[in-house]
N, C-alpha and C. Protein backbone atom coordinates (compact mmCIF):
# COMPACT_ATOMS: atom_id res chain seq x y z
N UNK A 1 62.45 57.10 45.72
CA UNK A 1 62.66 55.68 45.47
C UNK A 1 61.40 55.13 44.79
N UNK A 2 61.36 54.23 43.71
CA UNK A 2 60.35 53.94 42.90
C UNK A 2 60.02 52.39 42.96
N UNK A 3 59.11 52.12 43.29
CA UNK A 3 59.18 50.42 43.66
C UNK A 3 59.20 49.83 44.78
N UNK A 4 58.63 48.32 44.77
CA UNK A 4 58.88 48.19 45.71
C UNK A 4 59.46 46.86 46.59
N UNK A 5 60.38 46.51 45.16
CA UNK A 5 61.16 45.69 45.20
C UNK A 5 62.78 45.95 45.57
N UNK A 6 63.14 44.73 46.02
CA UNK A 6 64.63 44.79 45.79
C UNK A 6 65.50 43.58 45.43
N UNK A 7 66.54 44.03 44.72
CA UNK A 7 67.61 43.13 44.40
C UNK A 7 68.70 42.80 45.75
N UNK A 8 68.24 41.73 46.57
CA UNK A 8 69.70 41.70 47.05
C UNK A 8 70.12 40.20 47.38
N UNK A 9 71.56 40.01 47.92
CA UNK A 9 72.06 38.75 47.54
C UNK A 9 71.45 38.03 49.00
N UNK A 10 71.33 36.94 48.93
CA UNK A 10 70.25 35.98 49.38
C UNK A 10 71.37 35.81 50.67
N UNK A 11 72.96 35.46 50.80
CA UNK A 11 73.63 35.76 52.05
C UNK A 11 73.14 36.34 53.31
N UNK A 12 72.40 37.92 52.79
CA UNK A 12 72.09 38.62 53.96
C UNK A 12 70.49 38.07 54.89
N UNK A 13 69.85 37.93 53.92
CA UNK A 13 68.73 37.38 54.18
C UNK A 13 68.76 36.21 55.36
N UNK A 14 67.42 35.65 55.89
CA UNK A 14 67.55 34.68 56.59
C UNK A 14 67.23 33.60 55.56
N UNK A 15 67.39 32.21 56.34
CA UNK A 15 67.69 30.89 55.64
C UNK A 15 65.98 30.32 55.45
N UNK A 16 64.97 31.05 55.84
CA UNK A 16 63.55 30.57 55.81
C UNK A 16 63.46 31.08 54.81
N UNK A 17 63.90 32.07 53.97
CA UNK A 17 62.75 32.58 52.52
C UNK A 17 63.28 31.73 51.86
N UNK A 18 64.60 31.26 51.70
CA UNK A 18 64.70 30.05 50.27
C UNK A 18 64.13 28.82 50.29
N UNK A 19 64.00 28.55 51.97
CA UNK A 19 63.34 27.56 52.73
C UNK A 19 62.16 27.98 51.58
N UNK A 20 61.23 28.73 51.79
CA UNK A 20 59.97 28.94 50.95
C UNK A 20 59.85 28.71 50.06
N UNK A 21 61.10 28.84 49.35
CA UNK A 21 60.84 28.35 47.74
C UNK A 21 60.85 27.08 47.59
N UNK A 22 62.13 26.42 48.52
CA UNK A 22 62.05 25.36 48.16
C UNK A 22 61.03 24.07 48.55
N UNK A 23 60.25 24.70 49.31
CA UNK A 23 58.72 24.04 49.65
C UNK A 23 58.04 24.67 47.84
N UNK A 24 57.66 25.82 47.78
CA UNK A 24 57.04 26.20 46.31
C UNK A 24 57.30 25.18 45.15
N UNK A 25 58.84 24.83 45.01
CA UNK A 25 59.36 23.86 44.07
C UNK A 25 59.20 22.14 44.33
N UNK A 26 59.31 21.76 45.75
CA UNK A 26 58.95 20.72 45.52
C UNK A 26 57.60 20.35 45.76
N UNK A 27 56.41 20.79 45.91
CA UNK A 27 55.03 21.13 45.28
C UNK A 27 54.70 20.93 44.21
N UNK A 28 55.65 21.86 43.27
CA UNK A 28 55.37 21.91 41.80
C UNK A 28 55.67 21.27 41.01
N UNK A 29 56.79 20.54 41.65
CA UNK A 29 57.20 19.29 40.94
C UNK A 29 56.60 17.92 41.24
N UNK A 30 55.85 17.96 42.12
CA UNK A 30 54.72 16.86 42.78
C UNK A 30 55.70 15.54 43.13
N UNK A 31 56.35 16.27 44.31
CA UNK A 31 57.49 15.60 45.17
C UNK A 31 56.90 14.70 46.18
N UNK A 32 56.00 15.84 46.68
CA UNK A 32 55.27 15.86 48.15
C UNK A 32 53.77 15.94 47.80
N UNK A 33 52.73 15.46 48.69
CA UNK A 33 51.45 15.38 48.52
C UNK A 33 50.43 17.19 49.03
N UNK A 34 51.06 17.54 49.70
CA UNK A 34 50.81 18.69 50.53
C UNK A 34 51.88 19.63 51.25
N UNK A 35 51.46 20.95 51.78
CA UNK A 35 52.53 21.44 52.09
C UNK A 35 53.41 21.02 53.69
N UNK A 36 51.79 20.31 53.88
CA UNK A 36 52.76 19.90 55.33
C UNK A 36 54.00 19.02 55.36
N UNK A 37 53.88 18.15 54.64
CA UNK A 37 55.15 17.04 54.07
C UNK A 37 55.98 18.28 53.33
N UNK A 38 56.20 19.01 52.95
CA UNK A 38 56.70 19.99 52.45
C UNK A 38 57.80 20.24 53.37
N UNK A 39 56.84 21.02 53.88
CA UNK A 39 57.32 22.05 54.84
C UNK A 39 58.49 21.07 56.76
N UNK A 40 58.01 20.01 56.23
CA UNK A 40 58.58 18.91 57.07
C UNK A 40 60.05 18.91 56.55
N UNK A 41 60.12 18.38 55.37
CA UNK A 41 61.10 18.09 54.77
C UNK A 41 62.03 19.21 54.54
N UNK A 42 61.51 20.60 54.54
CA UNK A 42 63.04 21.68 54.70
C UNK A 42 63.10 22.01 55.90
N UNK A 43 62.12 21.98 56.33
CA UNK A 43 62.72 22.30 58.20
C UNK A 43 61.87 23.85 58.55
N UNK A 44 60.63 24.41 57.67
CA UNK A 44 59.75 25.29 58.29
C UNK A 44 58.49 25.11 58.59
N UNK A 45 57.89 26.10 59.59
CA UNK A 45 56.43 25.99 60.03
C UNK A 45 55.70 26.20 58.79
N UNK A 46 54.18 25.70 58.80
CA UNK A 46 53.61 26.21 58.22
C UNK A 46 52.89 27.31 58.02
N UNK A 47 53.07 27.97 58.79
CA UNK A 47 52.66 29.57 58.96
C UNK A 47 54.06 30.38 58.29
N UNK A 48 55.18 30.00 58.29
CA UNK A 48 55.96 30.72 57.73
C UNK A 48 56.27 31.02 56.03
N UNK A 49 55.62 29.35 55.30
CA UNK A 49 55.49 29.23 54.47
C UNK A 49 54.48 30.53 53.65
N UNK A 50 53.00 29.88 54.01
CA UNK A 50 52.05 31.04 53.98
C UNK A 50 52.18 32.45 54.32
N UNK A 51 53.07 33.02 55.29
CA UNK A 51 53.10 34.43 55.45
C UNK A 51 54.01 34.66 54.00
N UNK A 52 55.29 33.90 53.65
CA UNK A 52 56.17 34.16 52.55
C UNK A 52 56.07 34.21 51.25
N UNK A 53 55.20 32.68 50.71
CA UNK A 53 54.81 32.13 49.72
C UNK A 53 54.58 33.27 48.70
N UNK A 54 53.80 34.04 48.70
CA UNK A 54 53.54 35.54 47.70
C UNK A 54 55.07 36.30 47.53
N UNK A 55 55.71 36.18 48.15
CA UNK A 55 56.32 37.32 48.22
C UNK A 55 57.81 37.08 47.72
N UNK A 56 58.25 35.93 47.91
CA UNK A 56 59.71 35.75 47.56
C UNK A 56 59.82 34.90 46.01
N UNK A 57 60.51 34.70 45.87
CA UNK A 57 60.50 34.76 43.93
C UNK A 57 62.16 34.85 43.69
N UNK A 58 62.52 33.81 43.09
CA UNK A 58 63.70 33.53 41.89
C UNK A 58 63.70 33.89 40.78
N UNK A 59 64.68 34.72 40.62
CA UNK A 59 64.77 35.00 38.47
C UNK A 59 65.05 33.77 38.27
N UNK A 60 64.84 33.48 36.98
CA UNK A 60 65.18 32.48 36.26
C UNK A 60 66.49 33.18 35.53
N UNK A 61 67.30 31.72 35.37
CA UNK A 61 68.36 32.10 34.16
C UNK A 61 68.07 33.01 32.92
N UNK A 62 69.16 34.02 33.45
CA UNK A 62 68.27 34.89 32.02
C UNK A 62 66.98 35.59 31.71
N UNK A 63 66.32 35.48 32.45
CA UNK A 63 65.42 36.43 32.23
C UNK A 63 64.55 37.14 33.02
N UNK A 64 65.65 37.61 34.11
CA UNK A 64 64.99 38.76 35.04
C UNK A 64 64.45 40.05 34.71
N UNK A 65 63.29 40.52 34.84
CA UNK A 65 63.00 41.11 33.93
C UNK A 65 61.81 41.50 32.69
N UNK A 66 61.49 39.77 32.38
CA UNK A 66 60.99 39.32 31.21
C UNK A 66 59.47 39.19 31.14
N UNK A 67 58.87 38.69 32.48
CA UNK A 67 57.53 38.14 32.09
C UNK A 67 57.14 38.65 33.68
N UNK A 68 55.30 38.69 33.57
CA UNK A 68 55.18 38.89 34.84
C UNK A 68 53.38 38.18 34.37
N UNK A 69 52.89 37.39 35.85
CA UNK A 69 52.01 37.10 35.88
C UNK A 69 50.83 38.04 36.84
N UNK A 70 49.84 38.19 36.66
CA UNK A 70 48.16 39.50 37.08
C UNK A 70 47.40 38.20 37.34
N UNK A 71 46.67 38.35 38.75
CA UNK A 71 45.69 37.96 38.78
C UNK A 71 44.35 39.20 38.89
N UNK A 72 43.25 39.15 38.28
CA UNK A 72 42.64 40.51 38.30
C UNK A 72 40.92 39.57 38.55
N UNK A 73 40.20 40.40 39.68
CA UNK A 73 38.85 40.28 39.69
C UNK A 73 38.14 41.40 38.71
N UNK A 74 37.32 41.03 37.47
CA UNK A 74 36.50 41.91 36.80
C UNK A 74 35.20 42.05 36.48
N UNK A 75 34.70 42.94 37.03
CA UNK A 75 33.38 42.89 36.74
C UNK A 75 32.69 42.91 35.42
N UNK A 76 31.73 41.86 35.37
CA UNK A 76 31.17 41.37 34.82
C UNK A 76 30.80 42.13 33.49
N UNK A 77 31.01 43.05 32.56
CA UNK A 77 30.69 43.84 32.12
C UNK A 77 31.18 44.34 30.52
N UNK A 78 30.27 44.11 29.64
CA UNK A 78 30.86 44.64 28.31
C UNK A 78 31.94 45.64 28.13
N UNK A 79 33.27 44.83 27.68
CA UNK A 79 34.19 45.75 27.64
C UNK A 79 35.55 46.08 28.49
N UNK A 80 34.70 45.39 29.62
CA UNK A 80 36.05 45.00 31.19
C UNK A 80 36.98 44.55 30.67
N UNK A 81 37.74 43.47 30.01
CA UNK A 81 38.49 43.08 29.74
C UNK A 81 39.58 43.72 28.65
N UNK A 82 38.82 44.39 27.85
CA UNK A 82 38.83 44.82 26.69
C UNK A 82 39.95 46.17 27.45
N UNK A 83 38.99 46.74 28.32
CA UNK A 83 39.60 48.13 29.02
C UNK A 83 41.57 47.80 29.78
N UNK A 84 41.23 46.48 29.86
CA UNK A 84 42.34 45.93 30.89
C UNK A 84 43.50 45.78 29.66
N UNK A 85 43.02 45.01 28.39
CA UNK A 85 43.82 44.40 27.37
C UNK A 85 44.61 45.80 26.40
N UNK A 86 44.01 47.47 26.92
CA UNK A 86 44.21 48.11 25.78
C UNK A 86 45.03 48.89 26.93
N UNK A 87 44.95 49.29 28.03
CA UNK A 87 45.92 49.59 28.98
C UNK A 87 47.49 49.04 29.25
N UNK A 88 47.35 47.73 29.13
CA UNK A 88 48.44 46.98 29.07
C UNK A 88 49.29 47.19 27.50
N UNK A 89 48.42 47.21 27.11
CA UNK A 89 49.23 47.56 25.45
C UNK A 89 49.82 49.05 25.51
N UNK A 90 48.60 49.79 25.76
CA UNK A 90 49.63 51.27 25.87
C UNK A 90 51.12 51.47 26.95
N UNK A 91 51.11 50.92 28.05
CA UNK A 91 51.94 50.86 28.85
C UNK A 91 53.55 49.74 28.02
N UNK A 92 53.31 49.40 26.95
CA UNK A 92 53.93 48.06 26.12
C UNK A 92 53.96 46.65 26.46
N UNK A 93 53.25 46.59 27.12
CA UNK A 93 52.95 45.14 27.75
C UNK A 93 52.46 44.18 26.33
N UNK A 94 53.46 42.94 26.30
CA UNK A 94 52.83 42.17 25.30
C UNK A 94 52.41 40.78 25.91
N UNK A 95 51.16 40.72 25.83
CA UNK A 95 50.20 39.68 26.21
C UNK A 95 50.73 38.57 25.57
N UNK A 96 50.79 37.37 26.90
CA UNK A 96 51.09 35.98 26.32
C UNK A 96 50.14 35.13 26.70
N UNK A 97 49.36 34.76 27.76
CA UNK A 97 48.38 34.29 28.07
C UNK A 97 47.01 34.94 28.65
N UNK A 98 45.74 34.97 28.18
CA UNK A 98 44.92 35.13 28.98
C UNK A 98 43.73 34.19 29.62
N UNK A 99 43.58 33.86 30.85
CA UNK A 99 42.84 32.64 31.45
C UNK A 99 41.58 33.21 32.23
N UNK A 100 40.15 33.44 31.61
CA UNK A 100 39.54 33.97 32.41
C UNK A 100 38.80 33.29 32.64
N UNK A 101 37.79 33.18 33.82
CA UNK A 101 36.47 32.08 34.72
C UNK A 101 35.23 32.26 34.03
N UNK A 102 34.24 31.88 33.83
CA UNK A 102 33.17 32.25 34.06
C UNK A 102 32.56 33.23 35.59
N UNK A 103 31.89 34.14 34.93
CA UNK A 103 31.65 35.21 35.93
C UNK A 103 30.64 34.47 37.13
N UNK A 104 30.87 34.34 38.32
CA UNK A 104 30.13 34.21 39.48
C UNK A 104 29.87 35.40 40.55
N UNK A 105 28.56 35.38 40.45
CA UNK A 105 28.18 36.71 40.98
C UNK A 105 28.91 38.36 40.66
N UNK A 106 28.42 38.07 38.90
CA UNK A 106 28.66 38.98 38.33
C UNK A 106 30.30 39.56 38.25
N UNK A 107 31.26 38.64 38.74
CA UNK A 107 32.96 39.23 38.85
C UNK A 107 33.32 37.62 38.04
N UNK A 108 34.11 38.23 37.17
CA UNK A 108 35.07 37.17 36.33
C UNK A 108 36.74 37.25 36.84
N UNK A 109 37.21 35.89 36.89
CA UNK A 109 38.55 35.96 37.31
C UNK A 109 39.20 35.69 36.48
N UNK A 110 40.28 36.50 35.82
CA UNK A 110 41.27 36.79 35.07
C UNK A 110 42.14 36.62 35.60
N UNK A 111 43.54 35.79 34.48
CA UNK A 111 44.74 35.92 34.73
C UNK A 111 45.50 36.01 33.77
N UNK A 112 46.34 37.04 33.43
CA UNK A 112 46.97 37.61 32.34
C UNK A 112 48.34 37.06 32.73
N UNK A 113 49.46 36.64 31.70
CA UNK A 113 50.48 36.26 31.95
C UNK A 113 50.98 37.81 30.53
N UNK A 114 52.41 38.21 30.62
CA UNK A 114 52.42 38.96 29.48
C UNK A 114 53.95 39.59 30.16
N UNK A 115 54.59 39.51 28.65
CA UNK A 115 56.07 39.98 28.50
C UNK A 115 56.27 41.62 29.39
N UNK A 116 57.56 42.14 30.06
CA UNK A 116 57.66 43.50 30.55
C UNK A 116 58.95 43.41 29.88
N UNK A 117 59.37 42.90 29.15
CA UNK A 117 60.93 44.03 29.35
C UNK A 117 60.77 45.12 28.35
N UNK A 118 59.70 45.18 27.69
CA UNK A 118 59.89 46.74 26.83
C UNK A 118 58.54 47.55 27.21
N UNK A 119 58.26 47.47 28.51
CA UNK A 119 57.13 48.00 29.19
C UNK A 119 57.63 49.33 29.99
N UNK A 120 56.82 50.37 30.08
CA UNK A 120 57.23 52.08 30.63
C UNK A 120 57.18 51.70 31.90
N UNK A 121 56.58 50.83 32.62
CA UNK A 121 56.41 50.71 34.08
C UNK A 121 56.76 49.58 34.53
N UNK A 122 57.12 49.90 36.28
CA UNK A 122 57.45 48.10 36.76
C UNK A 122 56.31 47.39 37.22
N UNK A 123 56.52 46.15 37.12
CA UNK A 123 55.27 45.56 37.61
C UNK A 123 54.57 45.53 38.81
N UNK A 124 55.25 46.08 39.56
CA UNK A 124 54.15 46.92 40.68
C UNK A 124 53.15 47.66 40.17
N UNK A 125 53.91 48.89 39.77
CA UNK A 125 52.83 49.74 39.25
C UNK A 125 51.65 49.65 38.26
N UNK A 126 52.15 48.70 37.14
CA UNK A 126 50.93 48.08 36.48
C UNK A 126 50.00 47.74 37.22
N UNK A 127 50.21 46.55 38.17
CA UNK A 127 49.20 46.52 39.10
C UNK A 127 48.28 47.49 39.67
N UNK A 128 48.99 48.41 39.98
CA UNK A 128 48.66 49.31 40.84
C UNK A 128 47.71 50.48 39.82
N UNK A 129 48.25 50.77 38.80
CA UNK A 129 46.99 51.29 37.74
C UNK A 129 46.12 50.86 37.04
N UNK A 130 46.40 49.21 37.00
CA UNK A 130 45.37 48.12 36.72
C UNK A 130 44.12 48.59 37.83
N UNK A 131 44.32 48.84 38.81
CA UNK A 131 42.70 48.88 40.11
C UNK A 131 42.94 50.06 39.64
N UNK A 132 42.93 51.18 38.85
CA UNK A 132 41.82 52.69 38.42
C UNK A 132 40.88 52.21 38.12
N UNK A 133 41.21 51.25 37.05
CA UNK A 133 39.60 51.20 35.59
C UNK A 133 39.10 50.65 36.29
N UNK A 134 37.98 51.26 36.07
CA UNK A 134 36.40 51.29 36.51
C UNK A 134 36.17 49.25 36.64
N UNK A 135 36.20 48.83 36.06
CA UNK A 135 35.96 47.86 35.90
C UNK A 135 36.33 46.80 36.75
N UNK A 136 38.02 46.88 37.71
CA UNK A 136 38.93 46.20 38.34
C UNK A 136 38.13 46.34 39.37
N UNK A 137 37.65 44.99 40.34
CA UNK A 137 37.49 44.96 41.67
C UNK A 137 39.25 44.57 42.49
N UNK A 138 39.63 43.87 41.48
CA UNK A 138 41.09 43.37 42.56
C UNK A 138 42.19 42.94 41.40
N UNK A 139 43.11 43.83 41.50
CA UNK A 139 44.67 43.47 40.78
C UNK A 139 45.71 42.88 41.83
N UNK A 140 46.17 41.91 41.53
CA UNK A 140 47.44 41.54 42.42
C UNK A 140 48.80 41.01 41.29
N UNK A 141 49.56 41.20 41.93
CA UNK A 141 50.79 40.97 41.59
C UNK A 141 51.26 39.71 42.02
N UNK A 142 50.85 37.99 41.05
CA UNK A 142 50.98 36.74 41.68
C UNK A 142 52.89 36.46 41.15
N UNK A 143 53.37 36.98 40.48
CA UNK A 143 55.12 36.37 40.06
C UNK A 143 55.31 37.47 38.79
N UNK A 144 56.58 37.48 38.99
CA UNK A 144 57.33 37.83 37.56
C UNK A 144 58.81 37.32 37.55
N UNK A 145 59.70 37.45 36.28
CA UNK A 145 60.85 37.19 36.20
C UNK A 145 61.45 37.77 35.30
C-alpha cells in the first residue's frame, strides 16, 4: 500500500472532522474573531479542532489532485533553495508560488505552493524526500487538492 492517504465518503466518518473544517472556513472567511467563537458556533472543543486542523482537507470542485502546498525549514545556505527548486522539477512538480522569511538563526522559512497532477510522486512522499537534502531541517505537508 503506497500512501498515506485515503479517499472515503464522509458518511462513515464521525460528524467532528467536517465540524473542523467548518471552523477552518469560517476563520477564513473572517466570520468569527478567533477559534473559540468558532468552535462555539459548530458545536466542538477546542482541543478537537487543533488535534484535526492539519489533517482533514476538502477537494475542491475539480481539482483533486492539482496543487499542493510545503512548508520547509532551510538552512541558511548558498544553494538550499536552489537544491529544493531543482528536486521538485525533476520529480515534475511545477512551481506556483514561492514565500520565503528572512533567515533567523541561520534557518529560512519557506513555503512552496506548486502544481502535482503531472508529478511521479504523491505528495506525501515529496515531502518525505524533500527532508534527504542536506539542506532541509523540516518538510511538512500543510494542504493539497
Amino acid at each position: 500500500m503506497n500512501g498515506k492517504f485515503l479517499v472515503v465518503d464522509k458518511s462513515i466518518l464521525p460528524d467532528y472532522l467536517e465540524k473542523v473544517i467548518e471552523v477552518r472556513n469560517l476563520l477564513a472567511e473572517d466570520k468569527v474573531q478567533n477559534v473559540s467563537e468558532a468552535v462555539k458556533i459548530v458545536g466542538i472543543s477546542r482541543s478537537t479542532y487543533y488535534k484535526y486542523k492539519d489533517f482533514v482537507f476538502l477537494p475542491s470542485d475539480n481539482a483533486l489532485g492539482k496543487k499542493a502546498l510545503i512548508s520547509l525549514m532551510l538552512e541558511h545556505e548558498k544553494g538550499a533553495l536552489s537544491e529544493v527548486l531543482n528536486f521538485l522539477s525533476s520529480v515534475n512538480c511545477n512551481i506556483i508560488t514561492i514565500n520565503q522569511n528572512i533567515p533567523i538563526n541561520n534557518v529560512a522559512s519557506v513555503v512552496i505552493s506548486f502544481e502535482i497532477s503531472s508529478t511521479s510522486l504523491p505528495p506525501e512522499d515529496v515531502v518525505h524526500e524533500l527532508k534527504k537534502i542536506k539542506y532541509v531541517k523540516m518538510s511538512k505537508l500543510l494542504a493539497f487538492e
